[in-house]
Protein backbone atom coordinates (compact mmCIF):
# COMPACT_ATOMS: atom_id res chain seq x y z
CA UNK A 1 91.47 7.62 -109.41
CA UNK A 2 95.25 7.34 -109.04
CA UNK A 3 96.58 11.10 -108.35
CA UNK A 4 99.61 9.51 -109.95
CA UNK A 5 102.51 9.73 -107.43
CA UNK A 6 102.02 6.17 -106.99
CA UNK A 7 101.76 4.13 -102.95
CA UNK A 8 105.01 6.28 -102.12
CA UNK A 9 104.97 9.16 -103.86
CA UNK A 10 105.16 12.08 -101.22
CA UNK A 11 107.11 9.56 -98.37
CA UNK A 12 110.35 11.93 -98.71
CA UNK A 13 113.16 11.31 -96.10
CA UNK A 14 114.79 12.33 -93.32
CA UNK A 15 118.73 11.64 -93.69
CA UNK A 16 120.29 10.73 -90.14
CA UNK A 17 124.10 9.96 -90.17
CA UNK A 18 125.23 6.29 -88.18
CA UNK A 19 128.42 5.01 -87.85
CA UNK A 20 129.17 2.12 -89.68
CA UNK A 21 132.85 0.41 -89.58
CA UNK A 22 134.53 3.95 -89.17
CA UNK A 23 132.37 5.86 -92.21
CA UNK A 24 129.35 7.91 -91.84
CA UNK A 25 126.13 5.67 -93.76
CA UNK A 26 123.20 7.67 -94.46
CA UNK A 27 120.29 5.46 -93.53
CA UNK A 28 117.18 7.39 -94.69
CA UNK A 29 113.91 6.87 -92.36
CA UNK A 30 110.47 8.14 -93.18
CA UNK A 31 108.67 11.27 -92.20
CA UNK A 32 105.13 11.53 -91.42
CA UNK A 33 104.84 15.74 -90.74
CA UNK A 34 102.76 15.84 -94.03
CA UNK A 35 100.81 12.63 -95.28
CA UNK A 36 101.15 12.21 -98.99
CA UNK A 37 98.13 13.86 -100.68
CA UNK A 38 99.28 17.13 -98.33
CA UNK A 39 102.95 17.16 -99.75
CA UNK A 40 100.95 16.73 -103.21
CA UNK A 41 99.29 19.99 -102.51
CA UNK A 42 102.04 21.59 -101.18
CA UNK A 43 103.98 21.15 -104.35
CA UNK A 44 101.21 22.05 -106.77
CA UNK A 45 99.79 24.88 -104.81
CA UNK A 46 103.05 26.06 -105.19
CA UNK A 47 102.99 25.88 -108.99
CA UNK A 48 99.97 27.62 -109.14
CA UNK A 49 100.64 30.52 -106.67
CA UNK A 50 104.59 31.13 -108.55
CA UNK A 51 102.72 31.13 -112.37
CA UNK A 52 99.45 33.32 -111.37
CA UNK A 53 101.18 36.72 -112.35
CA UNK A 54 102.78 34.96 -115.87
CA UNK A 55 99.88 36.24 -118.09
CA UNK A 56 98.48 39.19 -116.10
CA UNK A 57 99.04 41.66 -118.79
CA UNK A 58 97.38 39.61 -121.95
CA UNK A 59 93.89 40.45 -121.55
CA UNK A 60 95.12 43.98 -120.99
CA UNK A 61 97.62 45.09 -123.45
CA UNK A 62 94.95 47.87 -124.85
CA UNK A 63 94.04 49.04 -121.59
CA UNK A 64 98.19 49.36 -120.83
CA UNK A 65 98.83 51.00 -123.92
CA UNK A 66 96.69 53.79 -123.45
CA UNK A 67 97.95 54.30 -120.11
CA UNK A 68 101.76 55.01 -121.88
CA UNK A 69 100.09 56.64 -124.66
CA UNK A 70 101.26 53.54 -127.29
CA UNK A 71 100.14 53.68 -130.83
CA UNK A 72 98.11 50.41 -131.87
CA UNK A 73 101.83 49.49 -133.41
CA UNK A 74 103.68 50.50 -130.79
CA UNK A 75 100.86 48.36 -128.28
CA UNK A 76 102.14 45.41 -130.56
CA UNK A 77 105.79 45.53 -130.54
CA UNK A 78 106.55 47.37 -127.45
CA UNK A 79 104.00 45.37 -125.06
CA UNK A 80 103.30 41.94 -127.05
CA UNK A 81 106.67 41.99 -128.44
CA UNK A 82 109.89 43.05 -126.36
CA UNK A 83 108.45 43.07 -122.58
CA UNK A 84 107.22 39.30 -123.64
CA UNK A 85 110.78 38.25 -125.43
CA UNK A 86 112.70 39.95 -122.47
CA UNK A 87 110.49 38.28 -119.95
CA UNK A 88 111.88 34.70 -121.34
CA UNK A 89 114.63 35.15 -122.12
CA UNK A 90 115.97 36.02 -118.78
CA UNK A 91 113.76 33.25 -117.61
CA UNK A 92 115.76 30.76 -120.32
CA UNK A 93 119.26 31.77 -118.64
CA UNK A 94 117.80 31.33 -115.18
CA UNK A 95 116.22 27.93 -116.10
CA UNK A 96 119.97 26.22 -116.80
CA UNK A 97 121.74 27.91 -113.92
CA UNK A 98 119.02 26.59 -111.79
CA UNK A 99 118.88 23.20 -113.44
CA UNK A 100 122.74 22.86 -113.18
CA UNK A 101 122.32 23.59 -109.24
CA UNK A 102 119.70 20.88 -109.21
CA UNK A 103 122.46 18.42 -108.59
CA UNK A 104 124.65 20.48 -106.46
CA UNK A 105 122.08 21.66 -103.29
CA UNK A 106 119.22 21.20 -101.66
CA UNK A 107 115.94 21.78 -104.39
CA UNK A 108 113.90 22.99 -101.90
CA UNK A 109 116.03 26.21 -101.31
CA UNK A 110 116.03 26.51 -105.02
CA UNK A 111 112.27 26.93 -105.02
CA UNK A 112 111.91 28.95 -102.22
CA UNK A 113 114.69 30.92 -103.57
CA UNK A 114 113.12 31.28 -107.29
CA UNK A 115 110.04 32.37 -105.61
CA UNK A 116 111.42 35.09 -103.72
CA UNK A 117 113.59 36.27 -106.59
CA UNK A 118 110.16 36.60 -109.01
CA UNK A 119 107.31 37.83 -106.57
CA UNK A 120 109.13 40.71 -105.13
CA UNK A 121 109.02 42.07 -108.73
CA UNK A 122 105.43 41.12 -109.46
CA UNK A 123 104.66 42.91 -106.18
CA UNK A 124 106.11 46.24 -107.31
CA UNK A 125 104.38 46.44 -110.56
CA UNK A 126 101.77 48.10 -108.61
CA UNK A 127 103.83 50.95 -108.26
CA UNK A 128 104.48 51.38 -112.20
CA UNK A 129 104.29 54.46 -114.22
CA UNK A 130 106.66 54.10 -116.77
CA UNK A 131 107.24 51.83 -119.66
CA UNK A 132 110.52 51.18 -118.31
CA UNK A 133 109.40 50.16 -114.97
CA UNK A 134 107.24 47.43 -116.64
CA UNK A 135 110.01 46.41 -118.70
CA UNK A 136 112.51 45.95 -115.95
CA UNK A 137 109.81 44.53 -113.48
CA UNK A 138 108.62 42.06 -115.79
CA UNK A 139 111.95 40.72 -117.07
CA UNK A 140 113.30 40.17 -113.45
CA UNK A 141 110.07 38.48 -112.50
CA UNK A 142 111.19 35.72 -115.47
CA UNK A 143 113.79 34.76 -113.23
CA UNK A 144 111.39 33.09 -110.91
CA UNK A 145 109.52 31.08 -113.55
CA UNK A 146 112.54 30.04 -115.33
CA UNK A 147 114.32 28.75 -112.82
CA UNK A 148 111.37 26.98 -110.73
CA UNK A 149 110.29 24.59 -113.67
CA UNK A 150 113.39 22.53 -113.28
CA UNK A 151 113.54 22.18 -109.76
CA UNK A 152 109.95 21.56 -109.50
CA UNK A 153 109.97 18.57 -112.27
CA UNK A 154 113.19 17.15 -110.94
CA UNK A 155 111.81 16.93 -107.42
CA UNK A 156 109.17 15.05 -108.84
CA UNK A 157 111.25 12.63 -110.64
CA UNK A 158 112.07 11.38 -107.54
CA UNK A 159 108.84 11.18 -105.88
CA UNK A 160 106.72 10.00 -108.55
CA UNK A 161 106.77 5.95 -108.96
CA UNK A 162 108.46 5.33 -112.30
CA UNK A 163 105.05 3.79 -113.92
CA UNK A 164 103.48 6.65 -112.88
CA UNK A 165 105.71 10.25 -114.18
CA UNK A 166 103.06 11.33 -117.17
CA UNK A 167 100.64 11.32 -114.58
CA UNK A 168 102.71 13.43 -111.91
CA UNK A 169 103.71 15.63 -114.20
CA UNK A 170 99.97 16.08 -115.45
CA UNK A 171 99.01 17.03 -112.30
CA UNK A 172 101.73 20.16 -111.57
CA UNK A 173 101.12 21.13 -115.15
CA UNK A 174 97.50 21.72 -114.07
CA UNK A 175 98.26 23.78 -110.98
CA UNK A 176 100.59 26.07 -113.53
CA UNK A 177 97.87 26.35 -115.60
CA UNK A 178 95.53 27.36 -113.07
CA UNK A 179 98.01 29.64 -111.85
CA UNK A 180 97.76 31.19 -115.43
CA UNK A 181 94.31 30.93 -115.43
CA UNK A 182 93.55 32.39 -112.11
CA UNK A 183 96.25 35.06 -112.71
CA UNK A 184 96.54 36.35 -108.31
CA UNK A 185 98.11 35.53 -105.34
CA UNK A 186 101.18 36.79 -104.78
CA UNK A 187 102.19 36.73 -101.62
CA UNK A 188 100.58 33.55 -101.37
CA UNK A 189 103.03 31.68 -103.65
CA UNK A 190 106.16 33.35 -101.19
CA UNK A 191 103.88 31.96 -97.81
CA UNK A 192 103.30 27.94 -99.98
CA UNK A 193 107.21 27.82 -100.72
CA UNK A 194 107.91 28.61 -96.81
CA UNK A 195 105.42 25.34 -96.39
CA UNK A 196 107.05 23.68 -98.89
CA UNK A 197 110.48 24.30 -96.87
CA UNK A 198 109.47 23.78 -93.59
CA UNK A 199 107.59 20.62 -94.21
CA UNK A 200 109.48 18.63 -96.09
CA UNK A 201 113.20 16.91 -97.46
CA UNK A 202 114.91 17.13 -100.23
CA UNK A 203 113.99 13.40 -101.40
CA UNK A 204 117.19 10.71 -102.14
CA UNK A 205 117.89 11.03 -106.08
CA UNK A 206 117.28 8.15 -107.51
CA UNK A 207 115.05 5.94 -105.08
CA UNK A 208 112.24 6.00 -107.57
CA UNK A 209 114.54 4.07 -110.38
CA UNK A 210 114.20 0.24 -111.32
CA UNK A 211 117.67 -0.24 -111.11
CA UNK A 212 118.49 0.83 -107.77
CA UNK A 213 114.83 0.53 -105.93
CA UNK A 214 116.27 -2.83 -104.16
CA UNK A 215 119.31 -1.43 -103.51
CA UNK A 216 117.36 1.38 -101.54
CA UNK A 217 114.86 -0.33 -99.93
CA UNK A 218 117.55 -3.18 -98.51
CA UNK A 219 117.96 -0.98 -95.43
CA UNK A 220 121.45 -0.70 -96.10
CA UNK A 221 122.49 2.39 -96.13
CA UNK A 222 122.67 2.74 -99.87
CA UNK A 223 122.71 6.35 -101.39
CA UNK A 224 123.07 7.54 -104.53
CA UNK A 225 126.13 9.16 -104.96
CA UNK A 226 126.93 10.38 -108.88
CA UNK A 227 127.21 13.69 -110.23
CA UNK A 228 126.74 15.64 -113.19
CA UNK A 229 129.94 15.64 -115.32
CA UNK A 230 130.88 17.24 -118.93
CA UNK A 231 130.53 14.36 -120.26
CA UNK A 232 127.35 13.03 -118.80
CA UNK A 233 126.38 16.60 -120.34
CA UNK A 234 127.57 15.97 -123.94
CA UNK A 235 125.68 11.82 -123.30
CA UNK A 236 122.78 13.74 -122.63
CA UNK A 237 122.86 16.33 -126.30
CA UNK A 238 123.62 12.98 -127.97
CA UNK A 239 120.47 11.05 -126.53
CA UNK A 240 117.94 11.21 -129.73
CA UNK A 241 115.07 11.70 -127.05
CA UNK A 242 116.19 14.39 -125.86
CA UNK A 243 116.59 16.30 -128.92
CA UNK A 244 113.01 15.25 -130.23
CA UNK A 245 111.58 16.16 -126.68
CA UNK A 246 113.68 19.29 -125.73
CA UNK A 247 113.81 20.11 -129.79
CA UNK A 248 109.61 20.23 -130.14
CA UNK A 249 109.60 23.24 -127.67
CA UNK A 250 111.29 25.78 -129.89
CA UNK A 251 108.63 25.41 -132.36
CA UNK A 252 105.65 24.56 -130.19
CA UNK A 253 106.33 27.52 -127.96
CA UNK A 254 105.75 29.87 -130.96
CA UNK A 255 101.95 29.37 -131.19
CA UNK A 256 101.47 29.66 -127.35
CA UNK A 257 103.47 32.63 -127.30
CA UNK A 258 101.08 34.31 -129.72
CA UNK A 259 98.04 32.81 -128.01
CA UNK A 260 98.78 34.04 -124.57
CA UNK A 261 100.03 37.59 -126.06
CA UNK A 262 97.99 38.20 -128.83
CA UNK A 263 95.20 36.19 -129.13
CA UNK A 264 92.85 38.09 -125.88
CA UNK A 265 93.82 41.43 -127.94
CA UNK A 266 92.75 40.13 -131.28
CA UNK A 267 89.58 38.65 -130.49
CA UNK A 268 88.70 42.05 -128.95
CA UNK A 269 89.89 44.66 -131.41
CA UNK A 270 89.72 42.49 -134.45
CA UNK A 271 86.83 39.99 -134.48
CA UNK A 272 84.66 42.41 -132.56
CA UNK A 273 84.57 40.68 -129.06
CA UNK A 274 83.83 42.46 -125.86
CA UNK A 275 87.35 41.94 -123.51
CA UNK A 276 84.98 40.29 -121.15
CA UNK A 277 84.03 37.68 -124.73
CA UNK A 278 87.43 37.67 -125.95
CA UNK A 279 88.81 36.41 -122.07
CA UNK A 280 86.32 34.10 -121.68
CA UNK A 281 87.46 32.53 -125.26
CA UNK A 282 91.13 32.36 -123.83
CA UNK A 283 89.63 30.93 -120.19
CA UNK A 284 87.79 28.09 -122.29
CA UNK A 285 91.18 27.47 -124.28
CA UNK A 286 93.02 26.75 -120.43
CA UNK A 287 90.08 24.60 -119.49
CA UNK A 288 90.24 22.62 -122.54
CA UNK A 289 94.31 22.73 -121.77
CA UNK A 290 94.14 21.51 -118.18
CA UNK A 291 91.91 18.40 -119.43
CA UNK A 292 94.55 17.90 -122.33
CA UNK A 293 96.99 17.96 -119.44
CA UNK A 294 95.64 15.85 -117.03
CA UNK A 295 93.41 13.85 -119.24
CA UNK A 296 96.50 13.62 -122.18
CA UNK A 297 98.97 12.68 -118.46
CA UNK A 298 96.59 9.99 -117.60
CA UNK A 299 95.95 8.56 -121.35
CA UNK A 300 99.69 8.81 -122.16
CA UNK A 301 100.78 7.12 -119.04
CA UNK A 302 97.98 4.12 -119.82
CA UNK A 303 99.74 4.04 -123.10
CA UNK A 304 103.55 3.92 -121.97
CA UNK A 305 102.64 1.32 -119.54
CA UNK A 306 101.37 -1.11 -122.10
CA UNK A 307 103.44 -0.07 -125.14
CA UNK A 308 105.88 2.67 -124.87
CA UNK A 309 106.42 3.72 -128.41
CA UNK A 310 103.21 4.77 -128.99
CA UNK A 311 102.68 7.48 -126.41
CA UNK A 312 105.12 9.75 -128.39
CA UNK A 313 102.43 8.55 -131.34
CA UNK A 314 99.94 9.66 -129.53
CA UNK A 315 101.27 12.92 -128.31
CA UNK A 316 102.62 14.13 -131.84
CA UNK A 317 99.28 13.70 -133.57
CA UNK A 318 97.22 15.00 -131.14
CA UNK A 319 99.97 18.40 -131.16
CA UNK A 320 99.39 18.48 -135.04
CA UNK A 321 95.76 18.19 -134.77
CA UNK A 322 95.54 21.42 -132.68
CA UNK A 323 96.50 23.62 -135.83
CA UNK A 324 92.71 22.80 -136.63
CA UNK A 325 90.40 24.30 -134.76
CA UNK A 326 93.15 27.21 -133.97
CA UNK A 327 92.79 28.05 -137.91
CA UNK A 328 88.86 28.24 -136.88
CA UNK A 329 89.02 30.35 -134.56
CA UNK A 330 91.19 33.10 -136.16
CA UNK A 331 88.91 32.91 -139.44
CA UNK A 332 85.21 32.52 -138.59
CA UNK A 333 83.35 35.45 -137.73
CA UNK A 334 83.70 34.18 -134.20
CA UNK A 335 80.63 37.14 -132.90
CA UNK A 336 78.24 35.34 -134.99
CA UNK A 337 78.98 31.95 -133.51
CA UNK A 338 80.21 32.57 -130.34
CA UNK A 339 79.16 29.64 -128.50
CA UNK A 340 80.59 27.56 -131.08
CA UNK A 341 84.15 29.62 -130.97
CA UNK A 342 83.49 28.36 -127.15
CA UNK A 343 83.50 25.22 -128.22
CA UNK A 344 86.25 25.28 -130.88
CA UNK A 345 88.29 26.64 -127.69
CA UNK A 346 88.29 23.96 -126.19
CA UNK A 347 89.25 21.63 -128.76
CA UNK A 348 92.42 24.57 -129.17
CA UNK A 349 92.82 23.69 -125.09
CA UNK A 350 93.08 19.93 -125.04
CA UNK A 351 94.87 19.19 -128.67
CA UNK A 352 97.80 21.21 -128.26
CA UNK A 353 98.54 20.27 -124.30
CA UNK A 354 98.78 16.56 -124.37
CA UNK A 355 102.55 17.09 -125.19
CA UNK A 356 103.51 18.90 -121.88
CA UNK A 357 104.00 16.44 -118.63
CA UNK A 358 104.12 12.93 -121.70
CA UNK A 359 107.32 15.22 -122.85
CA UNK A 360 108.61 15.62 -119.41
CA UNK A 361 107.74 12.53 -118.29
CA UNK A 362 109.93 10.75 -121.38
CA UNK A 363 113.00 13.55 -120.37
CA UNK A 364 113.00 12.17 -116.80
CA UNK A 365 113.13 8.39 -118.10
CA UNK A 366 115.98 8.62 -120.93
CA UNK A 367 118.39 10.74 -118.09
CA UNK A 368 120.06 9.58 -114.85
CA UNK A 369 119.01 11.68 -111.70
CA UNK A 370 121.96 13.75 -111.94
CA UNK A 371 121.30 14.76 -115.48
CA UNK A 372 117.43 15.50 -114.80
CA UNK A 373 118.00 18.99 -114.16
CA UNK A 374 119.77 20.09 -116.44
CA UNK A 375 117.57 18.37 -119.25
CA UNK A 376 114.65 19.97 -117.64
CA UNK A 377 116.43 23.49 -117.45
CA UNK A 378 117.48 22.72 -121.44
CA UNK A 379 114.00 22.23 -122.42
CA UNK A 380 112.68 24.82 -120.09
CA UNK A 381 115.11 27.08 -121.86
CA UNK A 382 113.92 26.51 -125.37
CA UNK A 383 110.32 26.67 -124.31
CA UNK A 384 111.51 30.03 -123.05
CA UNK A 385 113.55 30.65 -126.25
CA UNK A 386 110.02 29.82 -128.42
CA UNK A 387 107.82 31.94 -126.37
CA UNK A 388 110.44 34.61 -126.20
CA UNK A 389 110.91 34.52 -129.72
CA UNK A 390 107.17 34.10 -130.98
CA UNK A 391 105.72 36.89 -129.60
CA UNK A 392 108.38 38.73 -131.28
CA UNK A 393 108.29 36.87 -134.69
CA UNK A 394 104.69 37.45 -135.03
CA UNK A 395 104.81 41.46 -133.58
CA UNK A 396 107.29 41.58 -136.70
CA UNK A 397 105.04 39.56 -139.30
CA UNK A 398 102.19 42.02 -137.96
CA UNK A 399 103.90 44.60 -139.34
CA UNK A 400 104.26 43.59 -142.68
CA UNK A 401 101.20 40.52 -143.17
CA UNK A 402 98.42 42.03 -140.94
CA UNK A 403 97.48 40.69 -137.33
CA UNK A 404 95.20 38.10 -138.69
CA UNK A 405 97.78 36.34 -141.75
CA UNK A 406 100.50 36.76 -138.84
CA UNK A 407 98.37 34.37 -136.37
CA UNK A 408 97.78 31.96 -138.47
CA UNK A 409 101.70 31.67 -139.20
CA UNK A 410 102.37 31.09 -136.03
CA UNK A 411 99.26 28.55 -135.03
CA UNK A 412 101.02 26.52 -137.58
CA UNK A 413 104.30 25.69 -135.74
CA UNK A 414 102.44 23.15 -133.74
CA UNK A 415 102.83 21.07 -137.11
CA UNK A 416 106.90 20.52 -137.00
CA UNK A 417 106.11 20.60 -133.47
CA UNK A 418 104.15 17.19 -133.37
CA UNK A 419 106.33 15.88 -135.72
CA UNK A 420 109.24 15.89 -133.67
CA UNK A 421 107.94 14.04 -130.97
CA UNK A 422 106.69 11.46 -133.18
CA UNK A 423 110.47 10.87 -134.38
CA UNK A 424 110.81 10.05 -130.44
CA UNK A 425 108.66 6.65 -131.08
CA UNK A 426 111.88 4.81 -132.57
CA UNK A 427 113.99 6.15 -129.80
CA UNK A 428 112.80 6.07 -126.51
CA UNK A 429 112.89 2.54 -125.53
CA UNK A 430 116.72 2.17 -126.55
CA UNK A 431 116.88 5.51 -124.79
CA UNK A 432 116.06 4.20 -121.66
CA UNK A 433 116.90 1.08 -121.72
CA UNK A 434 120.54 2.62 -121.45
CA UNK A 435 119.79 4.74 -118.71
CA UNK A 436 118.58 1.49 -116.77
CA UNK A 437 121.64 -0.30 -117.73
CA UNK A 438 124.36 2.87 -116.54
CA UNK A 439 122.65 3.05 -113.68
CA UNK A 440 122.69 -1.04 -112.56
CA UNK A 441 126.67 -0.84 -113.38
CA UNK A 442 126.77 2.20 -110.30
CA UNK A 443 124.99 -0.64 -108.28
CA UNK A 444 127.61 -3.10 -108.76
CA UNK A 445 130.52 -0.97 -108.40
CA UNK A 446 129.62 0.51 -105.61
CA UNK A 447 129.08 -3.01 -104.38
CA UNK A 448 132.77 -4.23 -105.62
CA UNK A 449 133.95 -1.45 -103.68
CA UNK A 450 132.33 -2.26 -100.50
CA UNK A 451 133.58 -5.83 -100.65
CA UNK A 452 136.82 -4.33 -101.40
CA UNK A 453 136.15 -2.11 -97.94
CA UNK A 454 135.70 -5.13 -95.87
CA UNK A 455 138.20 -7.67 -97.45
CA UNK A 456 140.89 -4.95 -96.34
CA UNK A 457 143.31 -5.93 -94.24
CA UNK A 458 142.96 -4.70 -90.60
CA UNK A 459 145.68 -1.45 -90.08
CA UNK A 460 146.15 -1.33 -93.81
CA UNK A 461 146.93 2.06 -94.82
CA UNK A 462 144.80 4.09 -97.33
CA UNK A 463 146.51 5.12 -100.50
């Protein structure tokens, strides 16, 4: 099976500088210090590692609570509530500054810098005893994971074959979701990203694109040379993919807030599930998710590559669908029919994670290279905003509807959710279709001004 990167995916390049009539042409060769399935793991070991400490505290929050003495409310608001909004949204701030510097240095430093910046934090946790500590720990570790999405999918723009980005993208958003899974392995994320920097280039932006993949691949010298601008920024908030596709994540991010803060807790206290019962609901949920990933990355790609409208069809049902079995499994007496709440998990897993790497994959297609990261850090940033928010939304709706009525609320925001990305079916084709064309008219002036170069006169003076 294809692992998606496509015959070139992982062949990043060394830059050496020759001399070409009097200007310095960078003339890109290949390097072979990794092949390309061990750059693959590099990059998504490194996903896993960075996320493995995101949703340490979940199946815990009763445990923690009585450790600070918390009041079942004050276990709510204070721990699934305010540590879990502050935790994103310092990561949502971090995600556009990062994004923004996507364009402007080398992304490999930006990783290995995000990662330093969040596990330090993690590590100290150990040392906790206040609720203050945790608070200010956990909101500087956000930093790390809101800043590393961006630079992570915008590498891979630029790897990944363009036939080929669902897939890629599948495959990271599986080793982040093990990383949440697996929940350990600190300083192994830190000793990955020094890998990750030792081993390999930052790869030429654009080489991957249709419209410049001759120019590149003519062996002469060609590099792509644009940069973000304000108004490639305000192009890129008027693009009607990008709102459906960054858009979806403010409300989609509600019900997987709640279900990675709440959900462990409620099974437990509520529906009368050992912790051990109630985790292994939530670790059936991420299995179902990583086949909706990688099976939904696969499917969608299949789909975009014989008619593109139709994988934001298929991704926008199959996000509605997931309201479902999550209405199931916060309504049945789950204790009597555990293995079918098992079951039902699963379905909760692979409905509502199709969206992830088809959405990221249709952000990388309707935006230049230079405008990647910022769209990534955007969307990152209202994922952030959602999750932030949810867990907070629903702490508040606890308060007043119950923890059960306050669940369901928020399982329900994967309705608008789907229903934005479907809008994305009667855009996406124009969408990129303009991207294509922008970037063949860079081609050809950069060509006019080359003949321009050479028809100058010899000792003619610059102006």
């Amino acid at each position: 099976m294809s692992n998606g990167w496509g015959g070139k995916a992982f062949e990043i390049d060394e830059a050496k500088e020759s001399a070409d009539m009097g200007h310095n042409v960078m003339v890109f060769e290949r390097s072979v210090s990794l092949t390309e399935a061990e750059r693959g793991q590099v990059f998504c070991l490194t996903g896993l590692l960075l996320f493995a400490d995101q949703n340490l505290m979940a199946p815990n929050l009763t445990a923690i609570a009585k450790d600070f003495g918390f009041s079942p409310e004050e276990r709510d608001r204070l721990l699934g509530g305010v540590i879990a909004a502050a935790f994103y949204m310092v990561g949502a701030p971090a995600a556009l500054l990062f994004g923004w510097l996507c364009d402007r240095v080398d992304r490999r430093w930006l990783l290995f810098l995000a990662v330093v910046l969040g596990e330090a934090p993690a590590a100290l946790t150990l040392l906790v005893n206040r609720y203050w500590q945790l608070f200010a720990l956990r909101v500087l570790t956000g930093i790390s994971l809101g800043g590393a999405l961006p630079v992570i999918f915008s590498l891979m723009s630029d790897l990944a074959a363009h036939g080929s980005r669902a897939t890629a993208a599948a495959v990271i958003q599986v080793a982040v979701g093990a990383g949440l899974a697996v929940g350990q392995g600190v300083a192994g994320s830190a000793a990955v990203a020094l890998l990750m920097l030792l081993t390999t280039r930052d790869p030429p932006r654009g080489r991957t694109e249709l419209a410049l993949a001759e120019r590149y691949e003519s062996g002469e010298g060609f590099a792509y040379e644009e940069r973000l601008t304000w108004a490639k920024v305000g192009r890129l908030l008027r693009t009607p993919t990008n709102l459906a596709c960054i858009g979806q994540g403010i409300f989609g991010c509600i019900p997987w807030g709640m279900l990675l803060t709440f959900l462990n807790d409620y099974l437990a206290q509520e529906k009368g599930l050992s912790v051990q019962g109630a985790t292994t609901v939530l670790l059936c949920i991420g299995i179902g998710g990583a086949v909706g990933v990688l099976g939904g990355g696969l499917l969608g790609q299949w789909i975009y590559n014989r008619f593109e409208p139709a994988m934001p069809v298929f991704i926008g049902v199959s996000t509605m669908l997931g309201c479902l079995p999550m209405a199931w499994l916060l309504n049945a007496d789950v204790q009597a029919h555990y293995p079918t709440a098992l079951v039902v998990a699963l379905a909760v897993g692979l409905a509502s994670s199709v969206v992830g790497p088809n959405v990221r994959a249709m952000v990388l297609d309707v935006n230049e290279p230079e405008s990647r990261g910022l769209a990534l850090a955007l969307q990152t940033m209202l994922d952030d905003l959602g999750k932030g928010l949810g867990p907070v939304i629903v702490a508040a709706l606890i308060g007043g509807l119950g923890r059960t009525r306050a669940l369901n609320i928020a399982s329900l925001f994967w309705a608008p959710c789907g229903l934005l990305v479907l809008l994305a079916a009667f855009t996406l084709v124009r969408d990129e279709e303009a991207v294509q064309e922008r970037l063949r008219r860079v081609v050809e002036a950069q060509a006019a001004s080359g003949e321009r170069e050479h028809l100058r006169p010899e000792g003619a003076l610059d102006s």
